[in-house]
Protein backbone atom coordinates (compact mmCIF):
# COMPACT_ATOMS: atom_id res chain seq x y z
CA UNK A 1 91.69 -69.41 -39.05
CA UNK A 2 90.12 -73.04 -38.29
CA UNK A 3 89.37 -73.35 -34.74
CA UNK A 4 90.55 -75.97 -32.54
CA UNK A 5 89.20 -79.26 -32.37
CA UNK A 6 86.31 -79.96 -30.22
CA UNK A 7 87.36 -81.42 -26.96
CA UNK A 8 86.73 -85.44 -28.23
CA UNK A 9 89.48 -85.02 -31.15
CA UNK A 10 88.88 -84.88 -35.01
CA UNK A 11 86.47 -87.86 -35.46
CA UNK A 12 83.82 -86.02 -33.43
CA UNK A 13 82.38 -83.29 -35.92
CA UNK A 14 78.92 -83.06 -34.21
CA UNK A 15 77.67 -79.53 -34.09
CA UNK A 16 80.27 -78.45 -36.52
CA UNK A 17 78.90 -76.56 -39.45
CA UNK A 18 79.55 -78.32 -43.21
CA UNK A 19 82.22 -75.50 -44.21
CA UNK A 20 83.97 -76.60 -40.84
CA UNK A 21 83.44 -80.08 -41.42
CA UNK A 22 84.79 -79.97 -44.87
CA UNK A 23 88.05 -78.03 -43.87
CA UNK A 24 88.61 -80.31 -41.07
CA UNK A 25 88.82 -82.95 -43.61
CA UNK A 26 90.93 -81.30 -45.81
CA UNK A 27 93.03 -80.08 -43.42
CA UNK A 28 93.76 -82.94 -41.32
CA UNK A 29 93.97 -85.55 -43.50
CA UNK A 30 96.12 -88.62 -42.69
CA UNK A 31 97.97 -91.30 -44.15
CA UNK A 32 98.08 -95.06 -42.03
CA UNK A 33 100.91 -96.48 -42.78
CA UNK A 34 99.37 -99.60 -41.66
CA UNK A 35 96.77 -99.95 -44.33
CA UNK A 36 98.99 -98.46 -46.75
CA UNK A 37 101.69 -101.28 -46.12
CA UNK A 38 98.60 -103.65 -47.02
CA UNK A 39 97.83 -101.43 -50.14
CA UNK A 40 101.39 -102.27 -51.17
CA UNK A 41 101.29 -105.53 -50.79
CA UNK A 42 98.24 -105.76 -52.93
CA UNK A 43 99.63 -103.84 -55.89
CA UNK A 44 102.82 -106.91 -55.63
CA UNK A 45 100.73 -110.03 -54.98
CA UNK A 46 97.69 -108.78 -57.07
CA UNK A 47 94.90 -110.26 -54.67
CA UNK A 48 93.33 -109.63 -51.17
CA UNK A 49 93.56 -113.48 -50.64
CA UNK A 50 97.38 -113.61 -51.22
CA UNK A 51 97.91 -110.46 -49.28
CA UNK A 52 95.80 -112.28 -46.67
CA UNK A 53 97.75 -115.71 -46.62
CA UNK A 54 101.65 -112.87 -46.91
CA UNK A 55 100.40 -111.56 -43.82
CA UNK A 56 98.39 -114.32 -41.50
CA UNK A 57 95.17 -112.27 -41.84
CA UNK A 58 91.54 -113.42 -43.48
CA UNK A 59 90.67 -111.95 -46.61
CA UNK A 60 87.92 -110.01 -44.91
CA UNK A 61 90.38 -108.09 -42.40
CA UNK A 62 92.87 -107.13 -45.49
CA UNK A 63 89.54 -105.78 -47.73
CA UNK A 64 87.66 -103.92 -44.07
CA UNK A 65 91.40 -102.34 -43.60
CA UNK A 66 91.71 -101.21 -47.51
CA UNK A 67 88.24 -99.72 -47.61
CA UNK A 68 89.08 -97.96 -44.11
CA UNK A 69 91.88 -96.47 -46.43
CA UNK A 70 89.76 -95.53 -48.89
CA UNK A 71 87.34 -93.59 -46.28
CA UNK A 72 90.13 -91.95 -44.44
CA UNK A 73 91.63 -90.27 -47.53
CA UNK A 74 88.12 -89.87 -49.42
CA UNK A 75 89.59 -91.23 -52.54
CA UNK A 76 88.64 -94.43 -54.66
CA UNK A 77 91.39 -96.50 -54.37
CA UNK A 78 90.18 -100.18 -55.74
CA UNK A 79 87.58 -100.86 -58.15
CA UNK A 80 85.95 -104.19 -59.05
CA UNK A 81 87.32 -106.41 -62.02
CA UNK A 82 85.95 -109.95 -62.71
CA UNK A 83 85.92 -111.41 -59.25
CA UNK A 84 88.69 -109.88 -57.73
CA UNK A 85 90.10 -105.84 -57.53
CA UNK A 86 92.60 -103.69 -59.09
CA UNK A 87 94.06 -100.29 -58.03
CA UNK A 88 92.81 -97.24 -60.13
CA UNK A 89 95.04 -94.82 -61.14
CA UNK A 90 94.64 -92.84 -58.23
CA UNK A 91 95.37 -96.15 -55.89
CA UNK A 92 98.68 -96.67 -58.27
CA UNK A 93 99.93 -92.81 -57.88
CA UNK A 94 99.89 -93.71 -53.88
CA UNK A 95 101.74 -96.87 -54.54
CA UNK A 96 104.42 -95.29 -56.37
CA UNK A 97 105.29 -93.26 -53.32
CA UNK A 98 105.00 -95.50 -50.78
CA UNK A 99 108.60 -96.46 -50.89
CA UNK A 100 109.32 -92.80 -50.35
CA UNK A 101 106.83 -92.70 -47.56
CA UNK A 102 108.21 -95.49 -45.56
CA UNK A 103 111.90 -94.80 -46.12
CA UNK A 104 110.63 -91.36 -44.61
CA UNK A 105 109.70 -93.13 -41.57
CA UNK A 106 112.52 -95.36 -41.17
CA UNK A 107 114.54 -92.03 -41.38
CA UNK A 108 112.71 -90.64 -38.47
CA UNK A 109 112.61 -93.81 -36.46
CA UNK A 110 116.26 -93.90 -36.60
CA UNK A 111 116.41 -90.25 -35.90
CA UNK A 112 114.38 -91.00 -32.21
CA UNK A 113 116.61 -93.96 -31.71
CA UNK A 114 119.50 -91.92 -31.63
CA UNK A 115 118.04 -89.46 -29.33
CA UNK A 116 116.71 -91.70 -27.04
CA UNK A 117 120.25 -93.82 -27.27
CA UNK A 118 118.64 -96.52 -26.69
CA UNK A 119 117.49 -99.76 -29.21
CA UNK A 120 114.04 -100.61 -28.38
CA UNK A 121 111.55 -102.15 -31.00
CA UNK A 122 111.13 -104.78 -33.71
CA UNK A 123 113.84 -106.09 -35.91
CA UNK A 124 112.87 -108.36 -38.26
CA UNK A 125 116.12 -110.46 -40.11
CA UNK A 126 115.55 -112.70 -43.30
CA UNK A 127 118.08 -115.32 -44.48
CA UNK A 128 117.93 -118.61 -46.48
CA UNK A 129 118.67 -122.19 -44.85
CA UNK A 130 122.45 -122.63 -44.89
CA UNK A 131 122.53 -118.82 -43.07
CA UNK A 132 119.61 -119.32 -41.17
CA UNK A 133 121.49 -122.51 -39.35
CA UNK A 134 124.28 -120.53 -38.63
CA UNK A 135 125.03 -117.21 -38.94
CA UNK A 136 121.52 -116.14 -37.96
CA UNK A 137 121.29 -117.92 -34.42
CA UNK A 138 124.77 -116.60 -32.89
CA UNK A 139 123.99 -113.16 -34.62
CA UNK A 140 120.75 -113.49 -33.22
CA UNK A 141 122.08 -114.32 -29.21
CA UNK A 142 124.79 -111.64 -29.38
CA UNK A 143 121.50 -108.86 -29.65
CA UNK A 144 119.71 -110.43 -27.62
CA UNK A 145 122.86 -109.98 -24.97
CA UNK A 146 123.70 -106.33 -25.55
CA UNK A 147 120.45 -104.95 -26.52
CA UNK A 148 117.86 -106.98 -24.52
CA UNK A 149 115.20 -104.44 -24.99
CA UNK A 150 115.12 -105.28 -29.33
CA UNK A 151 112.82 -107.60 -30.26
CA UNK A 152 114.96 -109.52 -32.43
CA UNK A 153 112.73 -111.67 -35.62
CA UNK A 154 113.42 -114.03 -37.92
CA UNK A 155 112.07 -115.93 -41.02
CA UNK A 156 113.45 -118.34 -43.25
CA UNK A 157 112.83 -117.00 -47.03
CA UNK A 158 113.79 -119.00 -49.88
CA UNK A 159 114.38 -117.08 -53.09
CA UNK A 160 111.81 -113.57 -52.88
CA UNK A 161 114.00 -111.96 -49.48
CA UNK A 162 114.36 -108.91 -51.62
CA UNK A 163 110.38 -108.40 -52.08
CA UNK A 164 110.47 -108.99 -48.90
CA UNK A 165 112.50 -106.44 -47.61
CA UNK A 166 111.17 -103.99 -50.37
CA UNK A 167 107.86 -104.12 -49.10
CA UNK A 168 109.15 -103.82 -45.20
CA UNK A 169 108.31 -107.23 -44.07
CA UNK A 170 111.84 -107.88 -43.08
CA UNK A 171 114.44 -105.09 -42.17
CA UNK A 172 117.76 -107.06 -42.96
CA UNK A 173 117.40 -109.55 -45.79
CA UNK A 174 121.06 -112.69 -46.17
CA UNK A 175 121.52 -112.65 -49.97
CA UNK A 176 123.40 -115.66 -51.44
CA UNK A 177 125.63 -114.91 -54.68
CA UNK A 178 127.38 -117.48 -56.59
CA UNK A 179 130.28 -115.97 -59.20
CA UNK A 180 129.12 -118.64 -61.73
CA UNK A 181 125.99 -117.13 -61.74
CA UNK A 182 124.14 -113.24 -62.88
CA UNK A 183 124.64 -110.88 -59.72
CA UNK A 184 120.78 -109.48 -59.08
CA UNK A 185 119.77 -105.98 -59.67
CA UNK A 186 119.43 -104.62 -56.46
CA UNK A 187 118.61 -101.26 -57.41
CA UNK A 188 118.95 -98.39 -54.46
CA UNK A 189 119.11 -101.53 -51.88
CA UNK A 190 122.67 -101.16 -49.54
CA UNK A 191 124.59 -103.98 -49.99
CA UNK A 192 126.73 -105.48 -46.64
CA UNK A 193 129.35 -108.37 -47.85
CA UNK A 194 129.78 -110.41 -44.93
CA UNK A 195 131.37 -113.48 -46.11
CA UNK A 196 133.12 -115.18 -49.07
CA UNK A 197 133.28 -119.00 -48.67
CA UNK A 198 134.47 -121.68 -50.62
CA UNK A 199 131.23 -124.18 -52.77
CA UNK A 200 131.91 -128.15 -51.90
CA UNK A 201 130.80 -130.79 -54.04
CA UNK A 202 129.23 -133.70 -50.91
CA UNK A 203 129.78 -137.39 -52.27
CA UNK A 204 129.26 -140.76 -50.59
CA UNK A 205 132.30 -141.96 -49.33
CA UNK A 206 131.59 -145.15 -50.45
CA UNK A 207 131.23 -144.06 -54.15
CA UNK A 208 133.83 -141.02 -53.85
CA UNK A 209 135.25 -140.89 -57.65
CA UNK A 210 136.72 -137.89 -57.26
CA UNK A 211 136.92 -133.90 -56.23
CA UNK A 212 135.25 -132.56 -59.83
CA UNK A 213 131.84 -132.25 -61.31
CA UNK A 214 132.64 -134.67 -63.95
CA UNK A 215 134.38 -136.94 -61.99
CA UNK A 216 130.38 -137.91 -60.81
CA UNK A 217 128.62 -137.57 -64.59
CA UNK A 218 126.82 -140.51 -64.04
CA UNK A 219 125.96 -140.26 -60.79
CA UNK A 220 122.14 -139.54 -58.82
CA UNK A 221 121.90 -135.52 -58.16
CA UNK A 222 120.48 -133.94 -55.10
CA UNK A 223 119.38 -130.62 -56.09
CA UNK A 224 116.84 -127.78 -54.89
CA UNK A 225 113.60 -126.58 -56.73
CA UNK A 226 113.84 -125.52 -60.58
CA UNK A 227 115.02 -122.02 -60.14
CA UNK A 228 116.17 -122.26 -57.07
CA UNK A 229 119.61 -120.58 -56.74
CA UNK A 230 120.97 -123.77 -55.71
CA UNK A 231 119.54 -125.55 -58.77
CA UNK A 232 120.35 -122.20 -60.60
CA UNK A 233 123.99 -122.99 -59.74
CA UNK A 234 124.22 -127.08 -59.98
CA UNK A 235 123.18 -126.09 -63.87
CA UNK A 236 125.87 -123.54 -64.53
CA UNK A 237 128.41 -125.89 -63.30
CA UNK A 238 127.14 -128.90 -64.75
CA UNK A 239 127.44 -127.21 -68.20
CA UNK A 240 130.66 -125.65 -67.53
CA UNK A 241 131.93 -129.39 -66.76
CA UNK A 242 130.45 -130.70 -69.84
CA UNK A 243 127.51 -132.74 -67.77
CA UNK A 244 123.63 -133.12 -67.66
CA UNK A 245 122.75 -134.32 -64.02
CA UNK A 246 120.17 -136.51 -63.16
CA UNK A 247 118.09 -134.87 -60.60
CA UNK A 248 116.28 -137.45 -59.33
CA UNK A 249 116.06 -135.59 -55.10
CA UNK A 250 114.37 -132.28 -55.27
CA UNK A 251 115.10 -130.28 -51.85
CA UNK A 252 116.39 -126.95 -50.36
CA UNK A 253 116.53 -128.34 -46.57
CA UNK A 254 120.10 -129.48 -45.70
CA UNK A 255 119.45 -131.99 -43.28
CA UNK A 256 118.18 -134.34 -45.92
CA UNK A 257 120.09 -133.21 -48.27
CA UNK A 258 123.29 -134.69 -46.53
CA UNK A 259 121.33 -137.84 -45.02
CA UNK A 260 120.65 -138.73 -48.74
CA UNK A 261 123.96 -138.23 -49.54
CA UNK A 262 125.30 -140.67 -46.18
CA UNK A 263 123.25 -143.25 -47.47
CA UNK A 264 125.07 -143.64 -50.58
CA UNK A 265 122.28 -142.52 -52.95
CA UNK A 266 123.14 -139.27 -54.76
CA UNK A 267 125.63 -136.11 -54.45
CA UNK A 268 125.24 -132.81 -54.03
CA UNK A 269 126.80 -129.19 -54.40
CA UNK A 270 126.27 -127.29 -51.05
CA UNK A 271 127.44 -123.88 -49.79
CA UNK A 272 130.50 -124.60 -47.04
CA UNK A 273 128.29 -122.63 -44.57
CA UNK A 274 126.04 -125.77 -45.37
CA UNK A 275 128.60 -128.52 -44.26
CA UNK A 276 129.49 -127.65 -40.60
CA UNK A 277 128.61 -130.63 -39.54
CA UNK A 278 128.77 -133.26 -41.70
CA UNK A 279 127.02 -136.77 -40.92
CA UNK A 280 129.39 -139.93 -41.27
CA UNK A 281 129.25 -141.10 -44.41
CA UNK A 282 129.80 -137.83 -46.47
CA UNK A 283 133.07 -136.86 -47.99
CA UNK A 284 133.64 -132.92 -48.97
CA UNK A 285 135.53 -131.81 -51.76
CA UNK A 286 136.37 -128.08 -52.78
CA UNK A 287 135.09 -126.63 -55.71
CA UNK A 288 136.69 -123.56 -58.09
CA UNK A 289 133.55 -121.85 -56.80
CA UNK A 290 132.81 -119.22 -54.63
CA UNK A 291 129.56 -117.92 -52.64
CA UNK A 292 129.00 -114.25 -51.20
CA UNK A 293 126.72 -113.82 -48.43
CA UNK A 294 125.62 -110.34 -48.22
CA UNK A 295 123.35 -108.44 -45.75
CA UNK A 296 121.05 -106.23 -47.83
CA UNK A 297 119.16 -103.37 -46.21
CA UNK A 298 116.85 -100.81 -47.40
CA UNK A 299 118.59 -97.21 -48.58
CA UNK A 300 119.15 -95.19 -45.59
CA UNK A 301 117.87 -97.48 -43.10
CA UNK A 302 121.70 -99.14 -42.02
CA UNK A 303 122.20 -95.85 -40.12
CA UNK A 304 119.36 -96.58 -37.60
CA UNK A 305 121.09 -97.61 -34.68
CA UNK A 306 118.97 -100.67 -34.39
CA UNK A 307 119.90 -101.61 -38.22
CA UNK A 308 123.68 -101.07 -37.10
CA UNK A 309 123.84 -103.13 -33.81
CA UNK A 310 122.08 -106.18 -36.54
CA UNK A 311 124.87 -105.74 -39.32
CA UNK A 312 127.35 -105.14 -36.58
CA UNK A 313 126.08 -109.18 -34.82
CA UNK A 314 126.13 -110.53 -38.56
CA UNK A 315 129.80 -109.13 -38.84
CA UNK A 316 130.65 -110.99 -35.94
CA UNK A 317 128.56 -114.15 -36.41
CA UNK A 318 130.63 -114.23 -39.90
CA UNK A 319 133.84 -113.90 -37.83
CA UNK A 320 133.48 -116.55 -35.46
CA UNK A 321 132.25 -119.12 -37.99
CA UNK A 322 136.08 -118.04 -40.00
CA UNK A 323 138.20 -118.77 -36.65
CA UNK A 324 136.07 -122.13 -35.87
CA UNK A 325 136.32 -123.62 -39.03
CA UNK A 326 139.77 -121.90 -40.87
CA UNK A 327 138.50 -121.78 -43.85
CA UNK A 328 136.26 -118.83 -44.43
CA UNK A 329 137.22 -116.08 -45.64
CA UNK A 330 135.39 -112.73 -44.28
CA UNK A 331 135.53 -109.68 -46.53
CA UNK A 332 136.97 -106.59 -45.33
């Protein structure tokens, strides 16, 4: 039988004899899921100085926090390559169950939620632009009203939300599908359709020559960053109309986006979440395109009641965007 601790708790093991000291450390191992979060992150962005700039730390706080790992499981998790650090095989085996270990403690987190019967706690949402204008702020005033005591996040991601949420940076992640183009492999992630709304094609009124892609062939493009789902989409249609636009305006932000297109200098293709308000100027044409926005979670973490009351505001932010503007459709 180990005896109890002594009266200052486990890191005090002054008088204790080596056998005791050695089965205290054996037997009381534990696990921070803290510095294994950062240990994660590491094995995905492959250095301590992009872990550091992920997570708004310095390089030295990321490396002191891994090597505290390290020390608190008496295992050799990193070793030295070139200038920077890889994970040894017995760093990868942890990584490989991390997943496992933090879906555990969503699990349980929900568990005490529902106990308790009260939300209380972080909740960290993720969403691109169009979403993030929108859907995102009334979602985000709705649980702030009936759940005052959640501390409601956000962050604006552009195309790596699902990393994101994989590695537990944000809880709920806005996914943006487009039927022209591959639907990602989201692999055990729980999928939430929201939304279906109509694609537009935006066009100067001044130089409106028509409602189709190929109406505008030799017209300036306005298009996001080279793979870019935005971009991503502009090509699919382009070559499905039989067109090679000239992308002459790289930029995901929808403010200029439209502003270029007011002033008579290019068109665009924008989501019709996007085009709420439209500045004078702009004309909007439906396309024979559709976009899905989706709220993705991690698996088994929609039941926390926290998770719930956020997918149950994005529900209703989707609803009240389809009976102001008519026109989008929410999925059932």
């Amino acid at each position: 039988m180990v005896p109890a601790w002594p009266q200052h708790g486990p890191d005090n093991l002054q008088g204790l004899s080596t056998i005791y000291a050695r089965k205290v450390k054996i037997l009381y191992m534990f696990l921070d899921l803290h510095r294994l979060h950062l240990l994660r992150e590491l094995a995905t962005r492959r250095t301590v100085t992009a872990v550091a700039d992920a997570l708004a730390y310095t390089p030295s706080a990321v490396s002191q926090q891994l090597r505290t790992l390290e020390r608190e499981l008496g295992l050799t998790l990193l070793e030295r390559q070139g200038r920077g650090v890889v994970l040894t095989p017995a760093g990868r085996a942890l990584v490989a169950r991390a997943d496992a270990v933090f879906d555990a403690a969503d699990l349980a987190t929900g568990a005490a939620e529902r106990v308790a019967q009260r939300l209380v706690g972080p909740i960290h949402l993720g969403a691109f632009a169009s979403a993030g204008a929108t859907l995102i702020p009334w979602a985000v005033a709705r649980l702030r009203r009936d759940h005052p005591d959640l501390e409601v996040r956000f962050t604006e991601v552009a195309d790596a939300g699902l990393q994101e949420l994989r590695l537990g940076r944000i809880d709920v992640w806005l996914e943006q599908r487009y039927a022209a183009l591959p639907r990602p492999n989201l692999g055990d992630l729980e999928e939430h359709v929201l939304l279906t709304e109509p694609v537009s094609l935006a066009v100067p009124t001044e130089h409106d020559h028509g409602g189709t892609l190929a109406a505008h062939r030799a017209a300036v493009w306005i298009g996001g960053p080279p793979g870019s789902a935005c971009r991503r989409l502009l090509e699919a249609l382009s070559e499905r109309a039989g067109i090679q636009p000239d992308v002459r305006y790289v930029t995901e932000d929808l403010e200029p986006t439209l502003q270029l297109v007011a002033a008579g200098v290019g068109v665009a293709i924008l989501p019709r979440l996007a085009t709420l308000r439209v500045p004078d100027g702009v004309r909007i044409h439906t396309l024979d395109e559709v976009r899905e926005v989706v709220a993705v979670t991690r698996p088994g973490t929609s039941a926390r009641p926290a998770l719930a009351a956020a997918l149950e505001a994005l529900h209703a932010a989707g609803d009240e965007h389809r009976e102001r503007t008519g026109y989008l459709e929410v999925a059932s």
